[in-house]
PDB file of N, CA and C in Angstrom:
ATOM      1  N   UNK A   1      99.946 116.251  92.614  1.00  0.00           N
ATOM      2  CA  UNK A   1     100.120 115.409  93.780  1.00  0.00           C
ATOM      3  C   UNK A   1     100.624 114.028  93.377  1.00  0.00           C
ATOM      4  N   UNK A   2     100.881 113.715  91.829  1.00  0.00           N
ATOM      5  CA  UNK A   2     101.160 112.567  91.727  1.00  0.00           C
ATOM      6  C   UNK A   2     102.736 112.080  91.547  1.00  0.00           C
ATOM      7  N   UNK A   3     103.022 110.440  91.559  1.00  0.00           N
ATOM      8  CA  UNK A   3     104.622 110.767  91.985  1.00  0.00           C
ATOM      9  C   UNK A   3     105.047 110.520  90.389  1.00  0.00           C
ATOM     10  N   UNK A   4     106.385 111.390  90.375  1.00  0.00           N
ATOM     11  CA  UNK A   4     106.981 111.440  89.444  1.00  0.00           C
ATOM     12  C   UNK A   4     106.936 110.655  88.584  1.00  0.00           C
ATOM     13  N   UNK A   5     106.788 110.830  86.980  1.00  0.00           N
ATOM     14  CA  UNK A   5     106.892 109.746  86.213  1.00  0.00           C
ATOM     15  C   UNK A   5     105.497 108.988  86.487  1.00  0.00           C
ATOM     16  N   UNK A   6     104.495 109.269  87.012  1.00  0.00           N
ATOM     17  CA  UNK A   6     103.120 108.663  87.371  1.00  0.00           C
ATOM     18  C   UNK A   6     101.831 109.638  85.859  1.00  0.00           C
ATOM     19  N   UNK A   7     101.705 108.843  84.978  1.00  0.00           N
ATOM     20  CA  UNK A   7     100.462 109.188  84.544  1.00  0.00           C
ATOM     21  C   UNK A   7      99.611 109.825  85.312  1.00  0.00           C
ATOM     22  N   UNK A   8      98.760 110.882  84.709  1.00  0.00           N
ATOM     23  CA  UNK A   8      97.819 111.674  85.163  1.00  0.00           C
ATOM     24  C   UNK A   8      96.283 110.299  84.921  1.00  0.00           C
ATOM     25  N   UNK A   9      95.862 110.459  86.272  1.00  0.00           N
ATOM     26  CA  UNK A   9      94.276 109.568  86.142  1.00  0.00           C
ATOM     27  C   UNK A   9      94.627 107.996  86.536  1.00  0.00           C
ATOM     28  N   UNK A  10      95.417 108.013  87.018  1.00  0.00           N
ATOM     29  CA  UNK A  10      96.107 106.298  87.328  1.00  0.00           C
ATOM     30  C   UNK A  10      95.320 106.249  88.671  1.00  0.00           C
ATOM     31  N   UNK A  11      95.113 105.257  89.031  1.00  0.00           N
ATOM     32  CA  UNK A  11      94.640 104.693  90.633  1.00  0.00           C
ATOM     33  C   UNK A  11      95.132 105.487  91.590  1.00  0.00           C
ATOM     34  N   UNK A  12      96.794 105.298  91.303  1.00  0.00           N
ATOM     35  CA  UNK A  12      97.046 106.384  92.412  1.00  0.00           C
ATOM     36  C   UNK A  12      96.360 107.931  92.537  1.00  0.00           C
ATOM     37  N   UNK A  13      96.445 108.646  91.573  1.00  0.00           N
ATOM     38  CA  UNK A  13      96.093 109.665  91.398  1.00  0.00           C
ATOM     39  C   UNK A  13      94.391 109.571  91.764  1.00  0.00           C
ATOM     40  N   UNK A  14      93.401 109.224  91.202  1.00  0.00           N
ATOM     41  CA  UNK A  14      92.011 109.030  91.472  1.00  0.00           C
ATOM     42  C   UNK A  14      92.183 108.945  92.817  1.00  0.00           C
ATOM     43  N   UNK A  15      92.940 107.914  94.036  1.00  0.00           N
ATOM     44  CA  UNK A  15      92.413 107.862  95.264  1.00  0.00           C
ATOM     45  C   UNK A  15      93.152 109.029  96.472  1.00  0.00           C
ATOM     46  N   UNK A  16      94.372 109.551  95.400  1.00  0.00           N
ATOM     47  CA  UNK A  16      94.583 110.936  96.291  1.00  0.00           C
ATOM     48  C   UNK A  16      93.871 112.140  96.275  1.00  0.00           C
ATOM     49  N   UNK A  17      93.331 112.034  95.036  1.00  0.00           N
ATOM     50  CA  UNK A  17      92.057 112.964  95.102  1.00  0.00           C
ATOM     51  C   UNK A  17      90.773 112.729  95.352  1.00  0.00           C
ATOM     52  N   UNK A  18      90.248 111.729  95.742  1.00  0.00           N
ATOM     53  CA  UNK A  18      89.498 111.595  96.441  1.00  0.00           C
ATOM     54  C   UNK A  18      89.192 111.958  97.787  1.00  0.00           C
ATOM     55  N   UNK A  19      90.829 111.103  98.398  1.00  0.00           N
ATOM     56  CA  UNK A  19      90.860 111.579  99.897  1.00  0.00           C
ATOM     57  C   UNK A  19      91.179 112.961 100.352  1.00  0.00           C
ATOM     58  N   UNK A  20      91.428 113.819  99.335  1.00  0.00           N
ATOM     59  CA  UNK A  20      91.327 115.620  99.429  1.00  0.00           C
ATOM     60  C   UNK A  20      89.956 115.782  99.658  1.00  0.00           C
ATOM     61  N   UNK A  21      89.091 115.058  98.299  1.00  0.00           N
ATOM     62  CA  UNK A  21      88.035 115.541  98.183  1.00  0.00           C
ATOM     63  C   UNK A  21      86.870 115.493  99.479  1.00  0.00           C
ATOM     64  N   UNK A  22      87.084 113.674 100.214  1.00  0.00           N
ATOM     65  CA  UNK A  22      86.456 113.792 101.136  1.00  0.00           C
ATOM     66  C   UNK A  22      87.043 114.674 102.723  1.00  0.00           C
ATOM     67  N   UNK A  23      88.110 114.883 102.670  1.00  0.00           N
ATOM     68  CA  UNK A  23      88.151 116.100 103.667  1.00  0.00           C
ATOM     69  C   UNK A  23      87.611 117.079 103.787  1.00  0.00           C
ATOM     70  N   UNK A  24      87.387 118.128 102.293  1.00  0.00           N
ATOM     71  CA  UNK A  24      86.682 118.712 101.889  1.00  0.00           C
ATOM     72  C   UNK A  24      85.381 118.852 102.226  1.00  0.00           C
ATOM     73  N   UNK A  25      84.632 117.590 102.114  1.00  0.00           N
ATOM     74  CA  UNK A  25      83.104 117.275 102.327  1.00  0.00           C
ATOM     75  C   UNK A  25      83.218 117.302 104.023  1.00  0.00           C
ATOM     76  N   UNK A  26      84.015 116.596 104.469  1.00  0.00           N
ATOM     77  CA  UNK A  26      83.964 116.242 106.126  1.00  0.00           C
ATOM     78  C   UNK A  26      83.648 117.745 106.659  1.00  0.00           C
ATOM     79  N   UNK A  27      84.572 118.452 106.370  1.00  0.00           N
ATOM     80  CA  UNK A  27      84.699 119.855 106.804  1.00  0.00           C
ATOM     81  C   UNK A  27      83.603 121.087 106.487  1.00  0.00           C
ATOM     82  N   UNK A  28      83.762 120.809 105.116  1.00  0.00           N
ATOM     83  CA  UNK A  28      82.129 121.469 104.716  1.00  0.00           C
ATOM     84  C   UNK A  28      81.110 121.466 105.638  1.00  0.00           C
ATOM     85  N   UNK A  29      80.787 119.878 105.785  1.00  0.00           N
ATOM     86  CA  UNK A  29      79.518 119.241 106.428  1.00  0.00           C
ATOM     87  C   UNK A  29      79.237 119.583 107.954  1.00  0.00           C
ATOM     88  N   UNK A  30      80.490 119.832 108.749  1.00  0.00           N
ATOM     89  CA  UNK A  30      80.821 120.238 109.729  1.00  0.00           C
ATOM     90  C   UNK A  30      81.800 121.782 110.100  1.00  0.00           C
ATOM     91  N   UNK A  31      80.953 122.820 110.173  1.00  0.00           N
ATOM     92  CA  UNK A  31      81.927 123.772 110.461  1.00  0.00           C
ATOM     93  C   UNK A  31      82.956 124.470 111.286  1.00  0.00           C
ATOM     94  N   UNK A  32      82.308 123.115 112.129  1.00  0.00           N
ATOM     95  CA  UNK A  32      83.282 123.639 113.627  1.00  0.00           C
ATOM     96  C   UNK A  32      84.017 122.183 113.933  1.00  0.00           C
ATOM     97  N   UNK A  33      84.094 121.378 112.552  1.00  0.00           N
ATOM     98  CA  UNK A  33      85.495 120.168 112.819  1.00  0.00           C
ATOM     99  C   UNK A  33      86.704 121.073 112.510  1.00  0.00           C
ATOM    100  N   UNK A  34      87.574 120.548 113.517  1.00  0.00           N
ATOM    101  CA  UNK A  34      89.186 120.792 112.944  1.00  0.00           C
ATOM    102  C   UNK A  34      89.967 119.890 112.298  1.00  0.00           C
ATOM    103  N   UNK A  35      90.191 121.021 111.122  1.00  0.00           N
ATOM    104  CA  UNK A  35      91.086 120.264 110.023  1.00  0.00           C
ATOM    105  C   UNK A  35      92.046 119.468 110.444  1.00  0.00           C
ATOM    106  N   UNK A  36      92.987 119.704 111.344  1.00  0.00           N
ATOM    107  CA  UNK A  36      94.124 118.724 111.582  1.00  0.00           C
ATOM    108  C   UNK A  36      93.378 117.470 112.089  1.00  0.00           C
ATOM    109  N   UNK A  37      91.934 117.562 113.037  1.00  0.00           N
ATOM    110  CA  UNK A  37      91.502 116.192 113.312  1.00  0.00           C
ATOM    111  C   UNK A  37      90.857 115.307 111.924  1.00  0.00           C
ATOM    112  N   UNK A  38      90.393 116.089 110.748  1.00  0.00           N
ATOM    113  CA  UNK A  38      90.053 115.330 109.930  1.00  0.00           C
ATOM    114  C   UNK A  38      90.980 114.838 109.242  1.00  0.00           C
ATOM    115  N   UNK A  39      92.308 115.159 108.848  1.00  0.00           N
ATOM    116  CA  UNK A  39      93.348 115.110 108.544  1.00  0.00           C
ATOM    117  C   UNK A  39      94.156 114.119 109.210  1.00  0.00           C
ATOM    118  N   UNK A  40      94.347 114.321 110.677  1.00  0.00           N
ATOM    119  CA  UNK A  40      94.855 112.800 110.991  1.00  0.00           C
ATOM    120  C   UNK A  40      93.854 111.926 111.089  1.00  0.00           C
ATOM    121  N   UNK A  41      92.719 111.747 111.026  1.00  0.00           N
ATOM    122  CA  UNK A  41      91.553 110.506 110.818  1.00  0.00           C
ATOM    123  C   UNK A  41      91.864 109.935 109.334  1.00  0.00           C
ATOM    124  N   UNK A  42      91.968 110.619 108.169  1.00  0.00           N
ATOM    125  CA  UNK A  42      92.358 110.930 106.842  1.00  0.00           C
ATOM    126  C   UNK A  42      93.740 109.767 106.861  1.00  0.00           C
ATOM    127  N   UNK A  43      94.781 110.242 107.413  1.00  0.00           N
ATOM    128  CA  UNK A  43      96.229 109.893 107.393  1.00  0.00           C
ATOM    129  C   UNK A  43      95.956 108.394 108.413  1.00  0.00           C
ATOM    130  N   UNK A  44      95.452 108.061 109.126  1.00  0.00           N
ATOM    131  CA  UNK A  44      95.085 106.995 110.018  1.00  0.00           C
ATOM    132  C   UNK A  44      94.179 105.757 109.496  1.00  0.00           C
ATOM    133  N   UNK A  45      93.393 106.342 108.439  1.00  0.00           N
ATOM    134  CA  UNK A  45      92.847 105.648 107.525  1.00  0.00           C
ATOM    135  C   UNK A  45      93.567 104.478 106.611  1.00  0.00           C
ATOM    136  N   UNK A  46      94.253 105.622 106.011  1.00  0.00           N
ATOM    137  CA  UNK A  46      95.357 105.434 104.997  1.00  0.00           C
ATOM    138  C   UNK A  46      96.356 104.734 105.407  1.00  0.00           C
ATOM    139  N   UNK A  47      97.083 104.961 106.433  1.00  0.00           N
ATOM    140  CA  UNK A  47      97.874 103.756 106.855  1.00  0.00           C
ATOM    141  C   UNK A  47      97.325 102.203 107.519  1.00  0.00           C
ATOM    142  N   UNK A  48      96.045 102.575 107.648  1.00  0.00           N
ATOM    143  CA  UNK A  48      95.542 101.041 108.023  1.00  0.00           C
ATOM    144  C   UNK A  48      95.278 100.456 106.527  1.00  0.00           C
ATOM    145  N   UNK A  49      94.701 100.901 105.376  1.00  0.00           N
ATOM    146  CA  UNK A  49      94.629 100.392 104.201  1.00  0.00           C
ATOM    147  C   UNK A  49      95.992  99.880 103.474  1.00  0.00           C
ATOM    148  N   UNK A  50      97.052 100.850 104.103  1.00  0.00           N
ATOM    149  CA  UNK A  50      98.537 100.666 103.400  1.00  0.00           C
ATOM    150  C   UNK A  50      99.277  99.478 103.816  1.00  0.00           C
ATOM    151  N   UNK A  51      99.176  99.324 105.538  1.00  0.00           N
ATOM    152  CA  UNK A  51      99.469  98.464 105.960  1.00  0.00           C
ATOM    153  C   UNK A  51      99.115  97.086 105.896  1.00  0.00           C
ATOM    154  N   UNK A  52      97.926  97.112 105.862  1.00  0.00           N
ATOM    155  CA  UNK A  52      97.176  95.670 104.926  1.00  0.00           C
ATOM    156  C   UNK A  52      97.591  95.435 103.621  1.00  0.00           C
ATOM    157  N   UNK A  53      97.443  96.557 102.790  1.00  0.00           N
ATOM    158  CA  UNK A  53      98.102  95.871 101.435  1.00  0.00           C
ATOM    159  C   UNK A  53      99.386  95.303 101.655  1.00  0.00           C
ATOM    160  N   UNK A  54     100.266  96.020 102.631  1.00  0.00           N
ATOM    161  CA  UNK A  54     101.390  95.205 102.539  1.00  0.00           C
ATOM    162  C   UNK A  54     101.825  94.177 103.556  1.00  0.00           C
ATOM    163  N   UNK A  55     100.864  93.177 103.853  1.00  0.00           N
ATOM    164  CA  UNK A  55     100.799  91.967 104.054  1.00  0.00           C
ATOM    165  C   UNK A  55     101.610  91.286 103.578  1.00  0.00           C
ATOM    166  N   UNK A  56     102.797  90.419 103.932  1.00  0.00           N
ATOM    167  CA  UNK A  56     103.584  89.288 103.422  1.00  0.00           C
ATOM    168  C   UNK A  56     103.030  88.558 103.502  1.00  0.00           C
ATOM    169  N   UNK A  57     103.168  87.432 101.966  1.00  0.00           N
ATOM    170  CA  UNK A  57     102.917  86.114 102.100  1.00  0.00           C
ATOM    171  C   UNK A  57     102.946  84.685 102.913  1.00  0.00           C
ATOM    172  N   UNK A  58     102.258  83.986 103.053  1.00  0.00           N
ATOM    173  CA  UNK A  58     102.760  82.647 103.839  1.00  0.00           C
ATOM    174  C   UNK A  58     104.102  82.427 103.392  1.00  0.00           C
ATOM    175  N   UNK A  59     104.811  82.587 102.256  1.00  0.00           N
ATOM    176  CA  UNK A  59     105.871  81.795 102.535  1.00  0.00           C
ATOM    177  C   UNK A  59     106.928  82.817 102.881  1.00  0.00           C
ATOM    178  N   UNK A  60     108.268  82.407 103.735  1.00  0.00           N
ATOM    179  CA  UNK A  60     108.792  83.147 104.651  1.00  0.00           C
ATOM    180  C   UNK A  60     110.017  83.256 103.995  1.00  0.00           C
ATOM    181  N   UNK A  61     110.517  82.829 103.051  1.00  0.00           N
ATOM    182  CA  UNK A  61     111.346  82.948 101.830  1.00  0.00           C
ATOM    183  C   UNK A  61     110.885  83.266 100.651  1.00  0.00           C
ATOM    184  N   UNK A  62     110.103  84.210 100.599  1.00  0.00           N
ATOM    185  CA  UNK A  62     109.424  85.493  99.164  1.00  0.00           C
ATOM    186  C   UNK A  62     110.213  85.967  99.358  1.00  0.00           C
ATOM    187  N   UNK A  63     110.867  86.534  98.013  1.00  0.00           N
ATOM    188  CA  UNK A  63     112.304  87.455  97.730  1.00  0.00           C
ATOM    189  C   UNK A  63     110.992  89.001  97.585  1.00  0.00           C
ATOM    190  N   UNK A  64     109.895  88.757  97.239  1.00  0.00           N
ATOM    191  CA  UNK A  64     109.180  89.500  96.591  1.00  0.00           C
ATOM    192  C   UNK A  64     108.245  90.397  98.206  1.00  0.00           C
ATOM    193  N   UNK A  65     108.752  89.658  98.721  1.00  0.00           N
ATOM    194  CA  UNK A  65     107.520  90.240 100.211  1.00  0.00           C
ATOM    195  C   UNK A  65     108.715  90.439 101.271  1.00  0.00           C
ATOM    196  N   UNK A  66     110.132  90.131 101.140  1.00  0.00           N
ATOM    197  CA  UNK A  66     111.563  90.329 101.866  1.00  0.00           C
ATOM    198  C   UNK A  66     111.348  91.534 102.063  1.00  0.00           C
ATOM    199  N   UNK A  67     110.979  93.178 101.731  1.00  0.00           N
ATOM    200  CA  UNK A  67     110.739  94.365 101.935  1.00  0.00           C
ATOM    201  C   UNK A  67     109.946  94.545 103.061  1.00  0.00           C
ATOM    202  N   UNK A  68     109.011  93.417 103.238  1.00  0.00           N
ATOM    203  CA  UNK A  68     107.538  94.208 104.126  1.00  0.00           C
ATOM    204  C   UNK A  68     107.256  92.618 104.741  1.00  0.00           C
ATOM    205  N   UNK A  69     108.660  92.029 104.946  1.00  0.00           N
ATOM    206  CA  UNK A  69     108.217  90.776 105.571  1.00  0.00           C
ATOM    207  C   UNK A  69     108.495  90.921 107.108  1.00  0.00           C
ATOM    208  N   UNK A  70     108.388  91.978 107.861  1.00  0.00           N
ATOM    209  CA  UNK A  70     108.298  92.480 109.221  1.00  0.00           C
ATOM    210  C   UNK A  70     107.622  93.483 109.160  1.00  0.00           C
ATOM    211  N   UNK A  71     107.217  93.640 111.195  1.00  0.00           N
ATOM    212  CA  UNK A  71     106.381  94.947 111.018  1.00  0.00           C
ATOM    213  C   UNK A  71     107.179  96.137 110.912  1.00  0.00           C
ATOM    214  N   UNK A  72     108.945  95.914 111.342  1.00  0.00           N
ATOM    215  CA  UNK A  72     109.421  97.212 111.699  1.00  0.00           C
ATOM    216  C   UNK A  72     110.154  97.199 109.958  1.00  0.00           C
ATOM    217  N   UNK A  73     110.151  96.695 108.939  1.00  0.00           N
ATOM    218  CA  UNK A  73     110.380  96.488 107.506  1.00  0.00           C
ATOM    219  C   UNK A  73     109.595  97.462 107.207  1.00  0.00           C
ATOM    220  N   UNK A  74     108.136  97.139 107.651  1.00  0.00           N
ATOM    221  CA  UNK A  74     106.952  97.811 106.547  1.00  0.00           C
ATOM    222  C   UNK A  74     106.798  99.219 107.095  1.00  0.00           C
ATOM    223  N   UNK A  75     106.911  99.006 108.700  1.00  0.00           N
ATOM    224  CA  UNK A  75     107.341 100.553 108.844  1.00  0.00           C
ATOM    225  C   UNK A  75     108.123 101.439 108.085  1.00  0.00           C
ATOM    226  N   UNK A  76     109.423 100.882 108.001  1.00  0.00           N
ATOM    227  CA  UNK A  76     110.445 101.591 107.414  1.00  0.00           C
ATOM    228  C   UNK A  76     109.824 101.876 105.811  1.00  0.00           C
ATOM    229  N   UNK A  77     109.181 100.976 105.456  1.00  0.00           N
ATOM    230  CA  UNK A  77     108.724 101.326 103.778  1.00  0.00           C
ATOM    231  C   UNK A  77     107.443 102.758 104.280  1.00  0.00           C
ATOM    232  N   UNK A  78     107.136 102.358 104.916  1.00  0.00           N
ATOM    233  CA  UNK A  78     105.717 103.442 105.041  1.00  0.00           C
ATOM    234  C   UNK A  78     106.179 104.725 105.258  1.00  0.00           C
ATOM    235  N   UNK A  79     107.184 105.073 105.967  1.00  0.00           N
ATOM    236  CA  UNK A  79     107.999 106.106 106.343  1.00  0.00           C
ATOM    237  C   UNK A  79     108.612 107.000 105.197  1.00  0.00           C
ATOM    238  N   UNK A  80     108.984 106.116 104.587  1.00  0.00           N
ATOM    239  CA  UNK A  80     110.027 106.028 103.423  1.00  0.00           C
ATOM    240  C   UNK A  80     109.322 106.714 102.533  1.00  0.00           C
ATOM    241  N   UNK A  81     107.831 106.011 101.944  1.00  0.00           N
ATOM    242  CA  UNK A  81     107.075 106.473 101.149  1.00  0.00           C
ATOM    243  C   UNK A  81     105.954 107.966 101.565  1.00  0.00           C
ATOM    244  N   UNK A  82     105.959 108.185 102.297  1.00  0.00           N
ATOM    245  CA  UNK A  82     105.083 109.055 103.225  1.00  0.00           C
ATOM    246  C   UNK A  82     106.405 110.253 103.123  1.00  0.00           C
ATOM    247  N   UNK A  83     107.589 110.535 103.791  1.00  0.00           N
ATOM    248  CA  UNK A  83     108.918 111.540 103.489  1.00  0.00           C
ATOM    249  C   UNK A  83     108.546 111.674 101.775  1.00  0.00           C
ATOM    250  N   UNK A  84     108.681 111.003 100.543  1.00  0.00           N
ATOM    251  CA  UNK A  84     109.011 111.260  99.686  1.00  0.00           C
ATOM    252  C   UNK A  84     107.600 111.897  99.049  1.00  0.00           C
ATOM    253  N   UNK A  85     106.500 111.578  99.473  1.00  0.00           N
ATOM    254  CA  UNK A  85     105.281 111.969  98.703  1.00  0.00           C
ATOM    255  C   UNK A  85     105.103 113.838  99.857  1.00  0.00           C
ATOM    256  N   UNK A  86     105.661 113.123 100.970  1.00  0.00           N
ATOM    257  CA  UNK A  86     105.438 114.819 101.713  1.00  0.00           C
ATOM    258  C   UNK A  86     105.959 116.110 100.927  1.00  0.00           C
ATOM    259  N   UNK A  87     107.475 115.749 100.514  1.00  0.00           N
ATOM    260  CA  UNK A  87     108.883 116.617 100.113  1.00  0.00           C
ATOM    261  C   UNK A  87     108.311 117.017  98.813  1.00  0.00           C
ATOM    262  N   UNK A  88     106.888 115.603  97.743  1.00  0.00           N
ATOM    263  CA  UNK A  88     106.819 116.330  96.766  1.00  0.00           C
ATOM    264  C   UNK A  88     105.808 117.126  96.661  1.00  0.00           C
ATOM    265  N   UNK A  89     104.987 116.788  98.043  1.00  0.00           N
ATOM    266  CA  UNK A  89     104.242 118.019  97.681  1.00  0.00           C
ATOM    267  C   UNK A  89     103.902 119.615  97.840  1.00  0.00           C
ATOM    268  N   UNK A  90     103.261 120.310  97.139  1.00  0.00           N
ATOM    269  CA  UNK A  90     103.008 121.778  97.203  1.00  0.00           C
ATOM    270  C   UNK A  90     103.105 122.271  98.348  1.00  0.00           C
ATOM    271  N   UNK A  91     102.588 121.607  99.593  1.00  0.00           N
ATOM    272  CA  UNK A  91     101.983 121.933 100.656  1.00  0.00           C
ATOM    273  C   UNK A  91     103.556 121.811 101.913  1.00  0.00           C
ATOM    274  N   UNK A  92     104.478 121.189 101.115  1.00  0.00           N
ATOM    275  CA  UNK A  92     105.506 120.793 101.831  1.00  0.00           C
ATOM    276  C   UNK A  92     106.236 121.656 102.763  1.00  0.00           C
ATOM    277  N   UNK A  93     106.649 122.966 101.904  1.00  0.00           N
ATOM    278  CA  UNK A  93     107.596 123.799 102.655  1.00  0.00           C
ATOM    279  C   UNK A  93     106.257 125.671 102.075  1.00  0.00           C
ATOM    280  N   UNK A  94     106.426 125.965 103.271  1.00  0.00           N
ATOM    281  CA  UNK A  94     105.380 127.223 103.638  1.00  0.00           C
ATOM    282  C   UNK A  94     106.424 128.630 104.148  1.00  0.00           C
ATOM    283  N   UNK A  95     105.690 129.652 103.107  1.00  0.00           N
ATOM    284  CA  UNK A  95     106.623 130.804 103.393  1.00  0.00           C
ATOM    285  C   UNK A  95     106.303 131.314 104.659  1.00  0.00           C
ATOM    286  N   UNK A  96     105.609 130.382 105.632  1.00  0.00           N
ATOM    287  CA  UNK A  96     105.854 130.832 107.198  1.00  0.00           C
ATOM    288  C   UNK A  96     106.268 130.211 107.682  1.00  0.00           C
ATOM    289  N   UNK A  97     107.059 129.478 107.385  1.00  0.00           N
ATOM    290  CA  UNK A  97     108.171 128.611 108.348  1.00  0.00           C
ATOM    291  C   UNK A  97     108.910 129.149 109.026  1.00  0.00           C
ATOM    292  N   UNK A  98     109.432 128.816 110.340  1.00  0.00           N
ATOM    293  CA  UNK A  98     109.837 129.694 111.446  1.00  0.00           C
ATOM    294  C   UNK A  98     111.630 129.177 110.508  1.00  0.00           C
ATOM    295  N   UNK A  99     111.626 128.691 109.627  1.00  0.00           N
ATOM    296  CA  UNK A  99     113.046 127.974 109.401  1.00  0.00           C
ATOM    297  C   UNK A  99     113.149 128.908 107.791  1.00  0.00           C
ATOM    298  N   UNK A 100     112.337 129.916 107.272  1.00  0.00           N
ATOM    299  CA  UNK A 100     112.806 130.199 106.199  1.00  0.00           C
ATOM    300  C   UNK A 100     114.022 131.811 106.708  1.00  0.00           C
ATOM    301  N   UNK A 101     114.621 132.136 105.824  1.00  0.00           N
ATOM    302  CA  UNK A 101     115.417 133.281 105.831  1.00  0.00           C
ATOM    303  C   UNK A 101     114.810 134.153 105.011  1.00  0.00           C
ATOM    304  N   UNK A 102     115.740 135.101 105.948  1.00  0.00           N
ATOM    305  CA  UNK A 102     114.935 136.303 104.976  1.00  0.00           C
ATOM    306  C   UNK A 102     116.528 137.266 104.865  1.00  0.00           C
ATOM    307  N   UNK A 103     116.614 137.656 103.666  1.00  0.00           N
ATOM    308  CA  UNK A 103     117.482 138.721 103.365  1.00  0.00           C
ATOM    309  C   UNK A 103     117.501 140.349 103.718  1.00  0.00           C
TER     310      UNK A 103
END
C-alpha cells in the first residue's frame, strides 16, 4: 500500500495500516456495521486530518505553500493524491468490473 519508492515502516506506511487496521476492529466490534459506512467515516477522517496539514502559511507570498494556498488548490492536490494512491492500489481494478472484457 505504500507509494512508490517509499521505504517499508515510514510514517506513511505505519498510519495506512493502522487505518486498515482500525476498520477491521470497527467492523469486528460491530457485526451488523456496513463496511462502506465505516469506510467513508475512515476516508472523511482522513481528509479532515489532510486538509489541516495542508494549511498555508500567514504569508501570502510562500513559494512553498503556492500549491495549497487556496481551498480549490488543496482540493486539486487532495484529488490528485487520493487518484494516484487509488490506481496503486490492489484493491483498484476488480475482476468484476462491469468494464472488464472477456475473450
Amino acid at each position: 500500500m505504500a507509494v512508490k519508492d517509499t521505504p517499508p515502516n515510514t510514517p506513511f506506511d505505519l498510519a495506512a495500516e493502522r487505518v486498515v487496521d482500525l476498520g477491521n476492529r470497527l467492523l469486528d466490534h460491530d457485526t451488523d456495521a456496513d463496511a462502506w459506512e465505516v469506510a467513508s467515516g475512515l476516508l472523511a477522517g482522513a481528509i479532515q486530518f489532510w486538509l489541516f496539514s495542508r494549511q498555508p502559511c500567514d504569508d501570502p507570498f510562500c513559494e512553498s505553500c503556492a500549491e495549497v494556498g487556496t481551498a480549490e488548490r488543496r482540493l486539486r492536490k487532495l484529488v490528485e493524491e487520493a487518484r494516484e494512491l487509488a490506481e496503486d492500489s490492489d484493491y483498484f481494478a476488480s475482476p468484476r468490473d462491469i468494464n472488464v472484457g472477456s475473450a
